[in-house]
Protein backbone atom coordinates (compact mmCIF):
# COMPACT_ATOMS: atom_id res chain seq x y z
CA UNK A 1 11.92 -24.12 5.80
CA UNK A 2 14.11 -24.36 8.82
CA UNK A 3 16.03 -21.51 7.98
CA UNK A 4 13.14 -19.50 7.20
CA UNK A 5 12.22 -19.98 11.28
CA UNK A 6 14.82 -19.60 12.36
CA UNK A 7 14.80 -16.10 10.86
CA UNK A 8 11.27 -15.46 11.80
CA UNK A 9 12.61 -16.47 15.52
CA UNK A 10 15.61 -13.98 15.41
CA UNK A 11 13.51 -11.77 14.17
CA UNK A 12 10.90 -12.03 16.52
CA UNK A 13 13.59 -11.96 19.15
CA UNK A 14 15.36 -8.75 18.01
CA UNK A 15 12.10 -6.81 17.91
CA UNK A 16 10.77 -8.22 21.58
CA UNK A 17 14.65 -6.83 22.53
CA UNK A 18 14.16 -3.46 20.83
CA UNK A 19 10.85 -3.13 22.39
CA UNK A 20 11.51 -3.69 25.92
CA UNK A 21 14.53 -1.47 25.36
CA UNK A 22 12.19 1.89 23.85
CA UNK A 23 9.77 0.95 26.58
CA UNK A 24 12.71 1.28 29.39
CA UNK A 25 13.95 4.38 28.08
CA UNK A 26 10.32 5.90 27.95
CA UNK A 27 9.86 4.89 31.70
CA UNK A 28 13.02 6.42 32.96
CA UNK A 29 13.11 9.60 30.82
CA UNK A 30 8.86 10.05 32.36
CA UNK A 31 11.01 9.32 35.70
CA UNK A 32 13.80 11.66 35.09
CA UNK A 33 11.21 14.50 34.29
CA UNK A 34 8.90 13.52 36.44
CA UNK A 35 6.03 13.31 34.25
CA UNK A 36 4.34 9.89 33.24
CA UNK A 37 5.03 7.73 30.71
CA UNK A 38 1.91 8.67 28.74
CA UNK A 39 2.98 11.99 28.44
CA UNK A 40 6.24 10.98 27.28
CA UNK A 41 4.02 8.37 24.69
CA UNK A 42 2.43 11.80 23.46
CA UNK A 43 4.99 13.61 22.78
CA UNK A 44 7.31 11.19 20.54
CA UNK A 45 3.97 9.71 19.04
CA UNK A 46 1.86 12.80 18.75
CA UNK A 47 4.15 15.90 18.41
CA UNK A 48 7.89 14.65 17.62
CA UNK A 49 6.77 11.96 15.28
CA UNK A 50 4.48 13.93 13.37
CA UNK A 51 6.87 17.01 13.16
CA UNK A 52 9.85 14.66 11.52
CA UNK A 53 7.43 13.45 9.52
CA UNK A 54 6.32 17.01 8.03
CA UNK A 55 9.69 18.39 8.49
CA UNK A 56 11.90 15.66 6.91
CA UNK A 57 10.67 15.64 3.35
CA UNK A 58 10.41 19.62 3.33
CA UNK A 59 14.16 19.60 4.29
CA UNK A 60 15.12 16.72 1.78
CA UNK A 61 13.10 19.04 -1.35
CA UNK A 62 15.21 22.37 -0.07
CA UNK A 63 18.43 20.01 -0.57
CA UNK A 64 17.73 18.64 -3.38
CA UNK A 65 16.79 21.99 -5.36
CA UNK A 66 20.14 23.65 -3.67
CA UNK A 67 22.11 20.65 -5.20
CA UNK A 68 20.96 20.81 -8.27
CA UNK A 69 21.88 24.74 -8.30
CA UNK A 70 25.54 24.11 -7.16
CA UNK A 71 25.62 21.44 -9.95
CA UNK A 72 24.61 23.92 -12.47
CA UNK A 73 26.77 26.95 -11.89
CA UNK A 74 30.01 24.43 -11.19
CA UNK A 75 29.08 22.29 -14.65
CA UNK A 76 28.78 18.98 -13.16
CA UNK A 77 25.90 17.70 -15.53
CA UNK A 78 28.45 18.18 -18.26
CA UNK A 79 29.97 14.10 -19.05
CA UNK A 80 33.56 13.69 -20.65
């Protein structure tokens, strides 16, 4: 049980880090472009985000169909 909170604490500790780092870099790139950090919020959260999201998978299907027409013209399915 100890070791299981002590992991929940590291945990916990990593992710307050992680946060307060994100948050920092949100402030100072709103700073840099002299917008506020809400519009800097929307855009990762509302069109970036969403647009990896949709874009991603898309990418990963095109890949995976390409592969598996390289591995048929060069034989590869074929096992000694």
């Amino acid at each position: 049980m100890e070791n299981l909170n002590n992991l929940y604490q590291t945990i916990m500790y990593i992710g307050g880090v992680v946060y307060a780092y994100c948050t920092d870099f949100t402030i100072n790139l709103a700073n840099l472009t002299g917008t506020s950090y809400y519009e800097i919020n929307f855009f990762f959260f509302c069109v970036l985000f969403p647009l990896l999201i949709i874009v991603l998978p898309v990418i990963a299907v095109i890949l995976k169909y390409r592969l598996r027409g390289l591995k048929k013209r060069t034989g590869l399915y074929s096992v000694p």
